[in-house]
Protein backbone atom coordinates (compact mmCIF):
# COMPACT_ATOMS: atom_id res chain seq x y z
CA UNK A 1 23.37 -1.60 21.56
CA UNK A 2 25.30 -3.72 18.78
CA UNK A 3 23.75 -3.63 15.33
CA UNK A 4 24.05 -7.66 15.35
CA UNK A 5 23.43 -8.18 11.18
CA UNK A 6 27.00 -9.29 9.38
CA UNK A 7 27.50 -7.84 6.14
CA UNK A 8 28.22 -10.92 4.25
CA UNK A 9 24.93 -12.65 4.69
CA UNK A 10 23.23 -10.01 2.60
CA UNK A 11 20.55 -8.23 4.86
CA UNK A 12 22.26 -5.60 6.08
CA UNK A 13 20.09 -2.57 5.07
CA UNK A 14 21.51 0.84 4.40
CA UNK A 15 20.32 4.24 3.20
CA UNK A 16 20.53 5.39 -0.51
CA UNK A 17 20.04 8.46 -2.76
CA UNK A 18 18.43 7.29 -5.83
CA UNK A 19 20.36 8.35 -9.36
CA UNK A 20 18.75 10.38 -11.72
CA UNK A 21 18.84 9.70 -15.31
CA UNK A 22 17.39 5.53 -14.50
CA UNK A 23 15.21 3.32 -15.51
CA UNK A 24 13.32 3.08 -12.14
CA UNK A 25 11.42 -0.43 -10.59
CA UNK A 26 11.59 0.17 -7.13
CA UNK A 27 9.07 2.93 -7.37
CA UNK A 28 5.30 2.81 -5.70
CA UNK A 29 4.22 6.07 -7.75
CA UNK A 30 2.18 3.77 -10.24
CA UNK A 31 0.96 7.06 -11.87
CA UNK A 32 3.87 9.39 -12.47
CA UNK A 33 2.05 11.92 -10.70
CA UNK A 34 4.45 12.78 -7.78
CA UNK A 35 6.31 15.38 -10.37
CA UNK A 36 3.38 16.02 -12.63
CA UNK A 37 3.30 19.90 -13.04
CA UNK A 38 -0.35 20.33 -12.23
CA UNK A 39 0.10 18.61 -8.53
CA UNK A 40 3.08 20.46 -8.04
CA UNK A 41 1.17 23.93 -9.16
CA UNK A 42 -1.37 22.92 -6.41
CA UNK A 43 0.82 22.11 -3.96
CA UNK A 44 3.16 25.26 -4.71
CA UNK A 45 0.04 27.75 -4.37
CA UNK A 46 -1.47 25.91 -1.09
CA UNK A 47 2.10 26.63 0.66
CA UNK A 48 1.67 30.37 0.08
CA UNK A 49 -1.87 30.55 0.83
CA UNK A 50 -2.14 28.73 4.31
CA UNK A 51 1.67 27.81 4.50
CA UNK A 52 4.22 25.24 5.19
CA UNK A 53 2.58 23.05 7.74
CA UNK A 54 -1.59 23.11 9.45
CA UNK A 55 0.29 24.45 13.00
CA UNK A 56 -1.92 21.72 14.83
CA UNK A 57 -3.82 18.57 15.18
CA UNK A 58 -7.29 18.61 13.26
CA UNK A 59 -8.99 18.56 17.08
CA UNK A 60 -6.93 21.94 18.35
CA UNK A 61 -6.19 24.62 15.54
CA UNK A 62 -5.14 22.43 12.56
CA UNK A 63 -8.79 21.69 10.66
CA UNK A 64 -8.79 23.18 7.19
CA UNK A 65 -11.50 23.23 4.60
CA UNK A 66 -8.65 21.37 2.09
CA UNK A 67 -8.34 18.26 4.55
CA UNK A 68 -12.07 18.05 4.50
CA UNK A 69 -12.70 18.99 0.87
CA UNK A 70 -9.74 15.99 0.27
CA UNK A 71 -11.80 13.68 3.01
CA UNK A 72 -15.40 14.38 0.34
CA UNK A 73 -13.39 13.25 -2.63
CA UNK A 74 -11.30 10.13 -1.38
CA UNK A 75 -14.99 8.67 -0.04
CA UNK A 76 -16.29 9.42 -3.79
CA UNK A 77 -13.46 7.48 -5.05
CA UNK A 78 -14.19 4.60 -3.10
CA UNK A 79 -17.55 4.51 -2.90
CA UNK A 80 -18.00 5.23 0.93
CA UNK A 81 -19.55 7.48 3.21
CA UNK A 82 -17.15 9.57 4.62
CA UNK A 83 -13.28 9.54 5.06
CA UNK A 84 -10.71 10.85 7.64
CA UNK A 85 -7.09 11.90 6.71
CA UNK A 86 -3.96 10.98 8.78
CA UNK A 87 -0.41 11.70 9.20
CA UNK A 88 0.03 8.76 7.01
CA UNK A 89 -0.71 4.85 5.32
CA UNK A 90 1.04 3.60 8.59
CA UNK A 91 -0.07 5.91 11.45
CA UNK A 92 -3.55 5.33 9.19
CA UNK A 93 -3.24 1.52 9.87
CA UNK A 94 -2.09 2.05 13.42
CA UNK A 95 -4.84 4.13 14.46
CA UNK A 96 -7.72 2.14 12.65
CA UNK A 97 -6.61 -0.80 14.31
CA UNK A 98 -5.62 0.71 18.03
CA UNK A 99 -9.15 2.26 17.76
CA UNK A 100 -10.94 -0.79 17.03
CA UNK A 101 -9.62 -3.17 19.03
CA UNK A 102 -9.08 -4.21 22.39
CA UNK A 103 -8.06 -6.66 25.39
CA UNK A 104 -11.51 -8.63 24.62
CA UNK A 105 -11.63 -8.63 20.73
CA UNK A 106 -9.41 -11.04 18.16
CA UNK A 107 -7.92 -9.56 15.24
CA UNK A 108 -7.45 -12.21 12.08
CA UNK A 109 -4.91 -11.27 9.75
CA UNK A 110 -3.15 -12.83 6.62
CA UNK A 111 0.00 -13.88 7.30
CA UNK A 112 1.71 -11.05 4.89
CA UNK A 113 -0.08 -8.34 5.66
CA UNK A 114 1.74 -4.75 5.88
CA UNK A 115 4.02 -4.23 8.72
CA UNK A 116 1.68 -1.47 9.71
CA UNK A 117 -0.96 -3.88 9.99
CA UNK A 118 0.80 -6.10 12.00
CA UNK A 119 2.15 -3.62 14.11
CA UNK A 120 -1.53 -2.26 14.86
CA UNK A 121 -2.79 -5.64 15.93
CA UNK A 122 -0.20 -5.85 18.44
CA UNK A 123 -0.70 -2.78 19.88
CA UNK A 124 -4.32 -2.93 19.58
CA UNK A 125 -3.58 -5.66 23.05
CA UNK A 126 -6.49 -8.02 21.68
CA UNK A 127 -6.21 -11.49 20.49
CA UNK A 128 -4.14 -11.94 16.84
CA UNK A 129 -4.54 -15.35 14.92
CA UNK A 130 -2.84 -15.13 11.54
CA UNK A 131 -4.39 -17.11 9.03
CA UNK A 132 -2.16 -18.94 5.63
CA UNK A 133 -1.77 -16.31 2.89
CA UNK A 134 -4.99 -15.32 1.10
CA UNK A 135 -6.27 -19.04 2.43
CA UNK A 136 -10.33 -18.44 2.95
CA UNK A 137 -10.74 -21.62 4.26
CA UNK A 138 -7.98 -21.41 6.94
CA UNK A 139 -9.77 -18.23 7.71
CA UNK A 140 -13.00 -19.97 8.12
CA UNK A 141 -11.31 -22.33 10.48
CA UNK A 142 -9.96 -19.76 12.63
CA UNK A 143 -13.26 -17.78 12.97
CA UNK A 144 -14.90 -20.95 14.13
CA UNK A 145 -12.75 -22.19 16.33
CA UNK A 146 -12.04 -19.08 18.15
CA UNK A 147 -14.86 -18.06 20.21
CA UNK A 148 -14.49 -13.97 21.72
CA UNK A 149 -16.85 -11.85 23.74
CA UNK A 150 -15.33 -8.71 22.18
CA UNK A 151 -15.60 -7.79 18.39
CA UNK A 152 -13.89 -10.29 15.43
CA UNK A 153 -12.12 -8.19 12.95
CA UNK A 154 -10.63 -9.60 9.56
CA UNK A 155 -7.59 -7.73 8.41
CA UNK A 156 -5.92 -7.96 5.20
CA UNK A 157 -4.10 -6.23 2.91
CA UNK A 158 -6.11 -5.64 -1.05
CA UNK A 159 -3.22 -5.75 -3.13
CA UNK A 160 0.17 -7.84 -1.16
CA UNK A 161 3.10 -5.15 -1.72
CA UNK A 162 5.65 -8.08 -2.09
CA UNK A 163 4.27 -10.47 -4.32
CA UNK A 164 1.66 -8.55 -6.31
CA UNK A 165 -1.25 -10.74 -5.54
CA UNK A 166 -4.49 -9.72 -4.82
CA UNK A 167 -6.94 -11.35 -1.11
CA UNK A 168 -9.74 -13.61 -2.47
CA UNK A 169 -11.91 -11.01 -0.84
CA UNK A 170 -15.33 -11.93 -2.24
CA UNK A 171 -14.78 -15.10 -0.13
CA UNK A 172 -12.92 -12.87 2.89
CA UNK A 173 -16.41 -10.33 2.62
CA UNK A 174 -18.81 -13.30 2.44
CA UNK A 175 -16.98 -14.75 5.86
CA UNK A 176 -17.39 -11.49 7.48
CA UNK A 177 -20.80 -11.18 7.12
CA UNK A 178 -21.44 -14.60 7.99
CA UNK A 179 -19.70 -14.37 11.53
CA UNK A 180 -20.11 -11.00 12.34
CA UNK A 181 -17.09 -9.81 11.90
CA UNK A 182 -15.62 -6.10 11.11
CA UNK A 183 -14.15 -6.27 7.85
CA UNK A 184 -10.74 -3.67 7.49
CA UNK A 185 -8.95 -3.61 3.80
CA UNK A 186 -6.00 -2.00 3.54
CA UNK A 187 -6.46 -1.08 -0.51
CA UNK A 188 -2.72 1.09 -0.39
CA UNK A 189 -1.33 -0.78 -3.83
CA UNK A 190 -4.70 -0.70 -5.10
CA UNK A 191 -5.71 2.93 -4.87
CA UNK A 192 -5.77 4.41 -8.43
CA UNK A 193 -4.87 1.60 -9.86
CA UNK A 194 -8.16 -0.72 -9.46
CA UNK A 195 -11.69 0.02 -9.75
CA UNK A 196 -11.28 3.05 -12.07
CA UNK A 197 -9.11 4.77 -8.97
CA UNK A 198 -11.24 3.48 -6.52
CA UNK A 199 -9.15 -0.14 -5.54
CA UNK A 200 -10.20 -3.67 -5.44
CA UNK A 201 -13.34 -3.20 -3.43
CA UNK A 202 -14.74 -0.49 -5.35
CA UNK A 203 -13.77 -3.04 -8.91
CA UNK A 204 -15.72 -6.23 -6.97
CA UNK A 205 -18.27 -4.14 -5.45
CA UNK A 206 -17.28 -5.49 -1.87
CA UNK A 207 -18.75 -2.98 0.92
CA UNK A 208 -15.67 -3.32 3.49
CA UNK A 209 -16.14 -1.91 6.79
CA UNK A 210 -12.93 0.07 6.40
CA UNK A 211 -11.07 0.66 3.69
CA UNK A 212 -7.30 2.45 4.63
CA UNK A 213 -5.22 3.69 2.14
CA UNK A 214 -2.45 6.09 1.73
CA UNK A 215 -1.55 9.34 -0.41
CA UNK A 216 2.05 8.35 -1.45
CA UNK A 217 1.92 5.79 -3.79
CA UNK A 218 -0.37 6.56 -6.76
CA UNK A 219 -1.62 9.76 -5.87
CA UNK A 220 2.25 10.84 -6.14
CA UNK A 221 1.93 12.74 -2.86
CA UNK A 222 2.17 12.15 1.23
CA UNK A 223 -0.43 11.05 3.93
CA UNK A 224 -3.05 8.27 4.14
CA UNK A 225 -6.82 7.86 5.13
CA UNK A 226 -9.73 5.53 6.20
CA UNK A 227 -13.10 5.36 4.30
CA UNK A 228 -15.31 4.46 6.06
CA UNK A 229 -19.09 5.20 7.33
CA UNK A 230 -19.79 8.80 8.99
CA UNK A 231 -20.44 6.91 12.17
CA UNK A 232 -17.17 5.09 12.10
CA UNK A 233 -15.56 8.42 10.91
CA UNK A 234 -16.67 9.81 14.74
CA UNK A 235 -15.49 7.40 16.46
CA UNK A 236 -12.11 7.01 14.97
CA UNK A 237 -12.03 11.28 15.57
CA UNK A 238 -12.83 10.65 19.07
CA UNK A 239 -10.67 7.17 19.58
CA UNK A 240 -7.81 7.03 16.82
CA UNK A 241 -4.60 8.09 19.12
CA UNK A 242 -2.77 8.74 15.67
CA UNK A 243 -5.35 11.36 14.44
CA UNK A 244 -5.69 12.85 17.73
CA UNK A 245 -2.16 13.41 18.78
CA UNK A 246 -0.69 13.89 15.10
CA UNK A 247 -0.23 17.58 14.29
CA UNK A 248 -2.84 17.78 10.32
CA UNK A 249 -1.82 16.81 7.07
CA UNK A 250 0.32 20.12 5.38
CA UNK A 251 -1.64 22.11 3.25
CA UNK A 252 0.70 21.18 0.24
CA UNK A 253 -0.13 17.60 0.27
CA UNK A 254 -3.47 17.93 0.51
CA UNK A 255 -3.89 20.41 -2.07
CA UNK A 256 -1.60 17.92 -4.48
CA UNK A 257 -3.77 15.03 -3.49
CA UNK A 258 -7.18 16.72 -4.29
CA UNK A 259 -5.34 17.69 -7.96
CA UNK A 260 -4.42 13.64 -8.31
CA UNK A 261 -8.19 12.60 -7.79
CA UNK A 262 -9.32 14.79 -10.15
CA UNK A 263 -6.83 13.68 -12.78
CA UNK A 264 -7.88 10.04 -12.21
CA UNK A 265 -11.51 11.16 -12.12
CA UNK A 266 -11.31 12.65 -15.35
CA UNK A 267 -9.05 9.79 -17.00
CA UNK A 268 -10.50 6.09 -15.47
CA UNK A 269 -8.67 4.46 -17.56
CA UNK A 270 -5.30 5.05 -16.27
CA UNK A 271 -4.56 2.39 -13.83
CA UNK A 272 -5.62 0.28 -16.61
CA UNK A 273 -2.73 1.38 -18.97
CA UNK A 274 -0.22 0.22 -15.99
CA UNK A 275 -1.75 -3.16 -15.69
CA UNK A 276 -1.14 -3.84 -19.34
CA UNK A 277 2.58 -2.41 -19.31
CA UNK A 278 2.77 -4.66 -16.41
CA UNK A 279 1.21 -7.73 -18.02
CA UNK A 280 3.42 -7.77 -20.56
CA UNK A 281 6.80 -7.45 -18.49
CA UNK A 282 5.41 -10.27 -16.32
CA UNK A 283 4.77 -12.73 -19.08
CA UNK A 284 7.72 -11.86 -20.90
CA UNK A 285 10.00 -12.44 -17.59
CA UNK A 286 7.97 -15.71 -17.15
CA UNK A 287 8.09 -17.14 -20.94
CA UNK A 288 12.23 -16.46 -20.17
CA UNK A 289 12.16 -18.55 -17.17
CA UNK A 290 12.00 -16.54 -14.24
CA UNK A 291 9.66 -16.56 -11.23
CA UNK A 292 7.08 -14.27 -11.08
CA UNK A 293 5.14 -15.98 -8.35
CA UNK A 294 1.39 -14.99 -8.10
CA UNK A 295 1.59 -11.86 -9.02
CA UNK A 296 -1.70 -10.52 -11.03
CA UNK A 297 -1.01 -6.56 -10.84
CA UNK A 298 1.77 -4.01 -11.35
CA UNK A 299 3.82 -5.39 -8.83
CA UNK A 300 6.13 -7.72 -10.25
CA UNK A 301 8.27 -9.60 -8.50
CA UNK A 302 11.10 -11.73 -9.39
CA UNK A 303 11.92 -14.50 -6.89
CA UNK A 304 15.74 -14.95 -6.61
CA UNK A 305 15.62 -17.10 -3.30
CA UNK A 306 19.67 -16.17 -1.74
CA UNK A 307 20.04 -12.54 -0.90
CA UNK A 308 23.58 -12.18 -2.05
CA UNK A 309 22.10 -13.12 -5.33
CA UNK A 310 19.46 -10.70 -5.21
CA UNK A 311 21.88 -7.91 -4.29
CA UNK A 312 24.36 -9.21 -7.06
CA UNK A 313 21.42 -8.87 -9.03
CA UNK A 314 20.31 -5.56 -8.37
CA UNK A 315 23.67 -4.02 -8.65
CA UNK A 316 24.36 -5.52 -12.13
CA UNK A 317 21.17 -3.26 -12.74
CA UNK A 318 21.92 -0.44 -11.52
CA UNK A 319 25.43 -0.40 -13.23
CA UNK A 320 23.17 -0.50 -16.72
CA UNK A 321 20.95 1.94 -15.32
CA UNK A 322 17.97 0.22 -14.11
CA UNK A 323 16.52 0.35 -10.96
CA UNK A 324 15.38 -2.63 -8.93
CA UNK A 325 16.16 -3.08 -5.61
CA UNK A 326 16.68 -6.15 -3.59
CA UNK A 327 13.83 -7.00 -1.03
CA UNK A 328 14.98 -9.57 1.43
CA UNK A 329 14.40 -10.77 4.89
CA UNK A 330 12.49 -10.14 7.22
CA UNK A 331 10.56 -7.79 4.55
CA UNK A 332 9.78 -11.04 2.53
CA UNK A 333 9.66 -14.58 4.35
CA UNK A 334 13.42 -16.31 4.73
CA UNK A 335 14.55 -17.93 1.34
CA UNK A 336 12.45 -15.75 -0.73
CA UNK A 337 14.52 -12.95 -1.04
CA UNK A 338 13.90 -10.49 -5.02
CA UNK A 339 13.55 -8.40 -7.32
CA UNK A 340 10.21 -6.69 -6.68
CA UNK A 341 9.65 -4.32 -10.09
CA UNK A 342 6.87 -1.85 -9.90
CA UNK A 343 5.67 -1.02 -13.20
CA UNK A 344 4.30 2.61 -13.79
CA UNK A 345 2.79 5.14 -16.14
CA UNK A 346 6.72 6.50 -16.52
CA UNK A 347 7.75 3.33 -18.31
CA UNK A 348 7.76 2.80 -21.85
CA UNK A 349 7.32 0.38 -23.81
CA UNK A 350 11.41 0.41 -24.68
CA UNK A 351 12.55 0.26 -21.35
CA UNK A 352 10.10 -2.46 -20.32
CA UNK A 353 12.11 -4.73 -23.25
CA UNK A 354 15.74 -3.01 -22.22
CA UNK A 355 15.11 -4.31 -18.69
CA UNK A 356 13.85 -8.20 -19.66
CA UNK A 357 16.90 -8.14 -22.17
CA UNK A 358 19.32 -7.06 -19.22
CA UNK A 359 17.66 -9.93 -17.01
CA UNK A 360 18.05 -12.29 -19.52
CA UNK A 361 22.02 -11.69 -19.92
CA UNK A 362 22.57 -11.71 -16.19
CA UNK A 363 24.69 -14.88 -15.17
CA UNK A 364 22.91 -15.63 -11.27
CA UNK A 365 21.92 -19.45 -11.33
């Protein structure tokens, strides 16, 4: 098998160890909690009391009362019944999806949803329209124009990872109920961030079906989850091929995660504090000119277009030690390759104006 990508078009992808000592963007712990000292403590003391790893899946020998005591507080965040832990956001997404779906049901999913989402719709083997990028109305079309025997579920991401825009999902919720359809919200970017913690759903008081989510971006840690009703939380035990053949979630990151939801619990404002560090980068970038597309949350991106300019970019960033990688195709559509900045708790006010003042001296146009 030939690895068919030239170099000199700019999307060949390779593997890096990030420096230490930089001014980091291309980060998705929004919180700074992946090194804070009281999620490490936790996640130090649940190694030496159960170990390195559960030794099983949840069904055979790998249940522990941390993954459920976890499972109690992540449905408290987001204002759900129940919750059920996975391997992680993707094999959460994957199993969700595989479970749900089928030969005789249509999936209808925005356009640039997650890869995981995508990739669970396939393999689901039902029906998959895509409808235009946070377009309701295309939506609408789609529902009414595609009859099914089987169930109609509406897919779409909370908070888009790429271009920091948030679904119209009052409109997406009021569709579902008005068609029947099973409403699944994939609320990874928004998780501890929105809603006091609890993501977009939880901040517009939208009752999704579903709600996914994952343990690695704010919560600082590893794994992912669906919230969901107790009933639903059954079936996906019983159905969910990624809960059922996964060996548990390690002790450690559970123990860290239950820490993180605590620390948000006890400080709801802190996803706010992000979003104004991040509103100020983004309208600073965007009074010097550059293209900040849609973007509404702490996910900034910077649309360069060419992705030799958006490498060029990125390196003449990291040689002034600043962090922002270069997201190109087929992450992001063809011809909008960037800079996507993530803007966290671990940025200061001074490096947020270091890093506009290095943009603004870069030669690229």
């Amino acid at each position: 098998m030939e690895l068919s990508i030239p170099k000199n078009n700019g999307l060949l992808r390779e593997l890096k160890i990030l420096p230490s000592g930089y001014i980091n963007f291309s980060t998705n712990d929004y919180l700074n909690l992946s090194d804070h000292s009281e999620l490490v403590n936790e996640s130090i003391k649940a190694t030496r009391d159960f170990g390195t790893g559960a030794g099983g899946s949840r069904l055979i020998t790998g249940n522990m009362k941390l993954h459920e005591l976890l499972e109690i507080k992540l449905a408290d965040l987001t204002d759900m019944d129940s919750a059920l832990l996975f391997g992680s956001g993707f094999l959460t997404n994957m199993g969700v999806l595989t479970a749900l779906a089928g030969r005789n049901d249509i999936i209808f999913s925005d356009k640039l949803n997650h890869a995981s989402l995508i990739d669970g719709a396939m393999a689901s083997k039902a029906e998959v329209k895509r409808y235009h990028h946070c377009d309701a109305c295309h939506l609408e079309n789609l529902i009414r124009n595609n009859e099914s025997s089987g169930h109609r579920i509406i897919v779409t991401d909370s908070l888009f990872s790429m271009d920091g825009d948030i679904a119209p999902l009052q409109k997406i919720s009021k569709l579902a109920e008005e068609f029947n359809c099973i409403l699944v919200v994939d609320e990874a970017h928004a998780i501890g961030v929105f809603g006091n913690g609890g993501g977009i759903c939880k901040e517009l008081n939208i009752k999704a079906d579903v709600i996914t989510g994952t343990l690695s971006k704010a919560l600082g840690g590893y794994g992912g989850f669906a919230a969901c009703s107790s009933k639903m939380r059954e079936y996906f035990i019983n159905k969910s091929r990624s809960f059922i053949y996964t060996t548990a979630l390690p002790p450690s990151c559970a123990a860290s995660a239950i820490r993180a939801l605590e620390i948000i619990k006890d400080n709801p404002w802190i996803g706010k504090s992000v979003l104004s560090s991040a509103t100020y980068l983004r309208e600073e970038l965007k009074n010097k000119g550059f293209n900040t597309s849609d973007s509404i949350s702490q996910i900034v991106p910077v649309i360069v277009n060419d992705s030799i300019k958006a490498l060029a970019f990125s390196k003449y960033l990291e040689n002034n030690k600043v962090i922002a990688v270069a997201i190109r195709p087929p992450t992001v559509p063809d011809g909008t390759a960037r800079l996507r900045l993530s803007v966290t708790r671990a940025h200061s006010k001074k490096d947020l104006d270091k890093t506009i003042s290095l943009m603004e001296n870069f030669e690229w146009k």
